[in-house]
PDB file of N, CA and C in Angstrom:
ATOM      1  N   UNK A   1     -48.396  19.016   6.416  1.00  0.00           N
ATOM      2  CA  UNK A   1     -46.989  19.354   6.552  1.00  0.00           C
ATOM      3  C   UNK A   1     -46.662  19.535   8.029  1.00  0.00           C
ATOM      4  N   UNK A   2     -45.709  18.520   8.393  1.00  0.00           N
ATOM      5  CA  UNK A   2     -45.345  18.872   9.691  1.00  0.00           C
ATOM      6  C   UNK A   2     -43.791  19.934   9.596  1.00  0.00           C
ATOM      7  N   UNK A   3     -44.345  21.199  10.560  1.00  0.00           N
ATOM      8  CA  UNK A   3     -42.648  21.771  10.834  1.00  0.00           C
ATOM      9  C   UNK A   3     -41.679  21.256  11.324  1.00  0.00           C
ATOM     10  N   UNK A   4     -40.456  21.157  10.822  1.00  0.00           N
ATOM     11  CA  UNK A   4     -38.923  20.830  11.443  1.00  0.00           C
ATOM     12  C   UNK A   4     -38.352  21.587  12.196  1.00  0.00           C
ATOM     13  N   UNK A   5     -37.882  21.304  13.070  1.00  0.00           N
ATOM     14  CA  UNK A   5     -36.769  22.855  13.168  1.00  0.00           C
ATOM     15  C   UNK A   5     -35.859  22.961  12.863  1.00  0.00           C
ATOM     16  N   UNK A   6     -35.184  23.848  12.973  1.00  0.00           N
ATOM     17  CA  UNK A   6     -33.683  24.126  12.220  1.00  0.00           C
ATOM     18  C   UNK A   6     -33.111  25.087  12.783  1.00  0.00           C
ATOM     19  N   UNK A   7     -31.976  24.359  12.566  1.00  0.00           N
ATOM     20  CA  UNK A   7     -30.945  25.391  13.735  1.00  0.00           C
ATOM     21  C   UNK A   7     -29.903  25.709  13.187  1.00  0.00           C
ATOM     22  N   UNK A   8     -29.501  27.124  13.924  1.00  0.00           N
ATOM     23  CA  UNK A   8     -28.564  27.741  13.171  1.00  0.00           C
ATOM     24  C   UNK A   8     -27.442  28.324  14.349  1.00  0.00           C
ATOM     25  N   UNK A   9     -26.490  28.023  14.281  1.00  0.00           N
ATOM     26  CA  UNK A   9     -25.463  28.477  15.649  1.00  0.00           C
ATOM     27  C   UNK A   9     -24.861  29.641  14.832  1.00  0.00           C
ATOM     28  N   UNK A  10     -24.344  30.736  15.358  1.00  0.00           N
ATOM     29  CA  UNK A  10     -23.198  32.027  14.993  1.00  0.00           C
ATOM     30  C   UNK A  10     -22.475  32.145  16.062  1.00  0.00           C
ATOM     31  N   UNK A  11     -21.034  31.815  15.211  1.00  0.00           N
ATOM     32  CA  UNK A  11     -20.192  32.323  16.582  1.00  0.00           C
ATOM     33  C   UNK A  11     -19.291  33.894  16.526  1.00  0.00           C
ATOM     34  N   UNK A  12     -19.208  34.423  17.314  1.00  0.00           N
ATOM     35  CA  UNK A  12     -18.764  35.629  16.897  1.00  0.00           C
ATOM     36  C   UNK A  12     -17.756  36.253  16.411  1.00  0.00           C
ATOM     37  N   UNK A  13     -16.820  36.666  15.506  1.00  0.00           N
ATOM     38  CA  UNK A  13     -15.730  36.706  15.320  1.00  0.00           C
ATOM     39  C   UNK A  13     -15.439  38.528  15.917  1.00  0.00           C
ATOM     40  N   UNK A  14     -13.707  38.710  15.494  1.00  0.00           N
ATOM     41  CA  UNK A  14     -13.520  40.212  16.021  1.00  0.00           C
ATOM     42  C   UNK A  14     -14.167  41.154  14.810  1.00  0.00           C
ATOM     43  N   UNK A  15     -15.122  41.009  13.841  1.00  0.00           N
ATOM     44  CA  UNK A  15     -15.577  41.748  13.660  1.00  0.00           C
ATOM     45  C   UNK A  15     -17.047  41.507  12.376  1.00  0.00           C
ATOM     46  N   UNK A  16     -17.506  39.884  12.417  1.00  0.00           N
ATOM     47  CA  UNK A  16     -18.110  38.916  12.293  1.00  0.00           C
ATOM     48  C   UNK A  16     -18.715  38.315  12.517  1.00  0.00           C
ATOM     49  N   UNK A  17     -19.813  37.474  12.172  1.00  0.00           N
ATOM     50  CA  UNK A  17     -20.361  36.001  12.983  1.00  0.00           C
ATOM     51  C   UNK A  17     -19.997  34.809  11.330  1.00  0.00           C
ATOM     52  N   UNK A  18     -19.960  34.045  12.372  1.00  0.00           N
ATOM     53  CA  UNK A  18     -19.338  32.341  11.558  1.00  0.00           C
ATOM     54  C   UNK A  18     -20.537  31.562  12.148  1.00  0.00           C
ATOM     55  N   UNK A  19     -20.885  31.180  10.781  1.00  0.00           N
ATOM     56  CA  UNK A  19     -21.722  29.838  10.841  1.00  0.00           C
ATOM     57  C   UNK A  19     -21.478  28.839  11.745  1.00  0.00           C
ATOM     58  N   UNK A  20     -21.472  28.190  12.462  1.00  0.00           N
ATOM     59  CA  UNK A  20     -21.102  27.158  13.273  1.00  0.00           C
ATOM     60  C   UNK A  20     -21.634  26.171  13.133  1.00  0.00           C
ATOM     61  N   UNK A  21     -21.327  25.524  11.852  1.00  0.00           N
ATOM     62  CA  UNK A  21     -21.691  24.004  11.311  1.00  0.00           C
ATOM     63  C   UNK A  21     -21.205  22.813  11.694  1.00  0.00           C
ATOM     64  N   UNK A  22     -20.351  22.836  12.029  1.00  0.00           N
ATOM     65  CA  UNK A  22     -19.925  21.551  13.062  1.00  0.00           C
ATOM     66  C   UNK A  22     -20.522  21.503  14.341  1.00  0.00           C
ATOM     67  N   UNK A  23     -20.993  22.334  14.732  1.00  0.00           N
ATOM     68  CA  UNK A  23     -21.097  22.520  16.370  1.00  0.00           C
ATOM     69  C   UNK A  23     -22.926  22.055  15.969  1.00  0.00           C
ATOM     70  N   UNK A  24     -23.679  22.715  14.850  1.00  0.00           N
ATOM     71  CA  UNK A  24     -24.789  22.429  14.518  1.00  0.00           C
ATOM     72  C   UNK A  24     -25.182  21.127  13.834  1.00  0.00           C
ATOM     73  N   UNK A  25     -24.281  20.439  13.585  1.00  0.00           N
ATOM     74  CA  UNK A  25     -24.070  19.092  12.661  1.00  0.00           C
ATOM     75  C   UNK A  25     -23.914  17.958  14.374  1.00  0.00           C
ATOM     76  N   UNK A  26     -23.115  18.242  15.486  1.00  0.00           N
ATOM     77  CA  UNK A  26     -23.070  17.478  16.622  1.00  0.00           C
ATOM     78  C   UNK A  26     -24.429  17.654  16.780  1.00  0.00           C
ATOM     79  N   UNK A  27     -25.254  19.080  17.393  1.00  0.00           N
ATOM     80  CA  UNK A  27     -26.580  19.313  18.068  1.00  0.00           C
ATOM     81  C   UNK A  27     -27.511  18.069  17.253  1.00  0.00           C
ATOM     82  N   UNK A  28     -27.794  18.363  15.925  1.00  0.00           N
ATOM     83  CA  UNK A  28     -28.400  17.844  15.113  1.00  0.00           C
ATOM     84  C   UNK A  28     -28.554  15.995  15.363  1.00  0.00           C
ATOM     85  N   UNK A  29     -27.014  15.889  15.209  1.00  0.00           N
ATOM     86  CA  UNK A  29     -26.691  13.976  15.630  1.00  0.00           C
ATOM     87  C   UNK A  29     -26.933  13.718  16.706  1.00  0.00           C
ATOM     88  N   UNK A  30     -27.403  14.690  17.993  1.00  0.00           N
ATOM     89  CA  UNK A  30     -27.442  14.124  19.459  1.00  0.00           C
ATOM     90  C   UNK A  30     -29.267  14.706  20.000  1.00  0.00           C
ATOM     91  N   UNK A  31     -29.699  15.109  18.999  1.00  0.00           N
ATOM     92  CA  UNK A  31     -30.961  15.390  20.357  1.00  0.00           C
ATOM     93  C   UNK A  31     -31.723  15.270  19.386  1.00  0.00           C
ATOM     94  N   UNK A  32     -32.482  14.569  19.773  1.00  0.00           N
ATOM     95  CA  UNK A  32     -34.262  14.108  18.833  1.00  0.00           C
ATOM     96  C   UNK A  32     -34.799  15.404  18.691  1.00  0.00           C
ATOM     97  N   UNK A  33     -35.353  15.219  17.322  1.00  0.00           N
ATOM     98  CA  UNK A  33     -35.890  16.190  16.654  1.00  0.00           C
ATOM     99  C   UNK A  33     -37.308  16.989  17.513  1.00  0.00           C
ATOM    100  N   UNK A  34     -38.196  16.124  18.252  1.00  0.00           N
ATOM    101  CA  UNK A  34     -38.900  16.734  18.991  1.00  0.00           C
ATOM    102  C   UNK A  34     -38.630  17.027  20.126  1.00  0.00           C
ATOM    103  N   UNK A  35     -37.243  17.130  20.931  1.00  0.00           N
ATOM    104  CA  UNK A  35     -36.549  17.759  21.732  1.00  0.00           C
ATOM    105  C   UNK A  35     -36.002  18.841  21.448  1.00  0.00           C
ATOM    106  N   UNK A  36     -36.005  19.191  19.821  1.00  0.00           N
ATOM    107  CA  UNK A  36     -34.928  20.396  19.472  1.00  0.00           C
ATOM    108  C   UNK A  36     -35.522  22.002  19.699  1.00  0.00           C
ATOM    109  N   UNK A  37     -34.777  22.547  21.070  1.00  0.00           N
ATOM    110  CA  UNK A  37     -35.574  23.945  21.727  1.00  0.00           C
ATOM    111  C   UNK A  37     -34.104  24.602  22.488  1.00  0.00           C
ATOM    112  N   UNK A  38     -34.183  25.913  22.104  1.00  0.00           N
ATOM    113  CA  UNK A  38     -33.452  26.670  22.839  1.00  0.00           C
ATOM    114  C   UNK A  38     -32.245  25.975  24.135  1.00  0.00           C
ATOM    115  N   UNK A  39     -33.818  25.505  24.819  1.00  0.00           N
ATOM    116  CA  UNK A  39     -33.539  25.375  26.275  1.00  0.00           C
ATOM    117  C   UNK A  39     -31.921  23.737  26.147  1.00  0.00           C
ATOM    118  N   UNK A  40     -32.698  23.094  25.133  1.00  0.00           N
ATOM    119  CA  UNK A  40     -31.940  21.480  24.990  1.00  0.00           C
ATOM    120  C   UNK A  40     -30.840  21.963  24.378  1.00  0.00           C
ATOM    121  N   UNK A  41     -30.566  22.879  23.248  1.00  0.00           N
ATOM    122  CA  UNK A  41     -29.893  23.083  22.517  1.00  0.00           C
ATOM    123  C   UNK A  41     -28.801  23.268  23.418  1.00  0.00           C
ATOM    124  N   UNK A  42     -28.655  25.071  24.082  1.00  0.00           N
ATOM    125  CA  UNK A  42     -27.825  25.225  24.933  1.00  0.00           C
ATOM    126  C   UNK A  42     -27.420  24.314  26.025  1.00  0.00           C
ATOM    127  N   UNK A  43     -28.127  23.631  26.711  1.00  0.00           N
ATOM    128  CA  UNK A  43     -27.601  22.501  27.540  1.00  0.00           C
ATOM    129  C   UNK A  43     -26.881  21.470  27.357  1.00  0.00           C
ATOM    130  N   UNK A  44     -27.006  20.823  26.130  1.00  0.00           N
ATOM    131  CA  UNK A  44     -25.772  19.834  24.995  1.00  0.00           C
ATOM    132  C   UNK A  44     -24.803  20.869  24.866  1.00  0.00           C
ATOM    133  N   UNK A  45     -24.472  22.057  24.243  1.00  0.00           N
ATOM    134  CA  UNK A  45     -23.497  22.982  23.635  1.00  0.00           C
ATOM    135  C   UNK A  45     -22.640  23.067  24.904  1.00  0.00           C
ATOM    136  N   UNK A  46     -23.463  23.621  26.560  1.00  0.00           N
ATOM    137  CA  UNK A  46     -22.707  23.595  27.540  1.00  0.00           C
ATOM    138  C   UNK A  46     -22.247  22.327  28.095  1.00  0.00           C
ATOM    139  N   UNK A  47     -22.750  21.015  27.908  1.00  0.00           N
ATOM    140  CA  UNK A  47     -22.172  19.907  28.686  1.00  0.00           C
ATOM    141  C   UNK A  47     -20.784  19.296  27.602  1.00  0.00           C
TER     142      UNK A  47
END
C-alpha cells in the first residue's frame, strides 16, 4: 500500500471554519501527487 496524501483547506469564518473544496479541488488539479507538501501547497494557494 502506497500512502496518498490528502488535503484539507479551512477557511475561517466569524465564528467557524469552511471546508475549502474548491480551493482543494484547484490544489489537487495542479500539483503532482508526489509534490503534494505544505511547502507546494501554500505556494500555488499564494501565486
Amino acid at each position: 500500500m502506497v500512502p496518498r496524501p490528502d488535503i484539507r483547506i479551512f477557511l475561517a469564518g466569524e465564528k467557524e471554519f469552511y471546508l475549502a473544496e474548491d480551493i482543494m479541488a484547484d490544489v489537487e488539479q495542479h500539483i503532482f501527487e508526489k509534490d503534494m507538501n505544505s511547502e507546494s501547497i501554500c505556494n500555488f494557494i499564494k501565486s
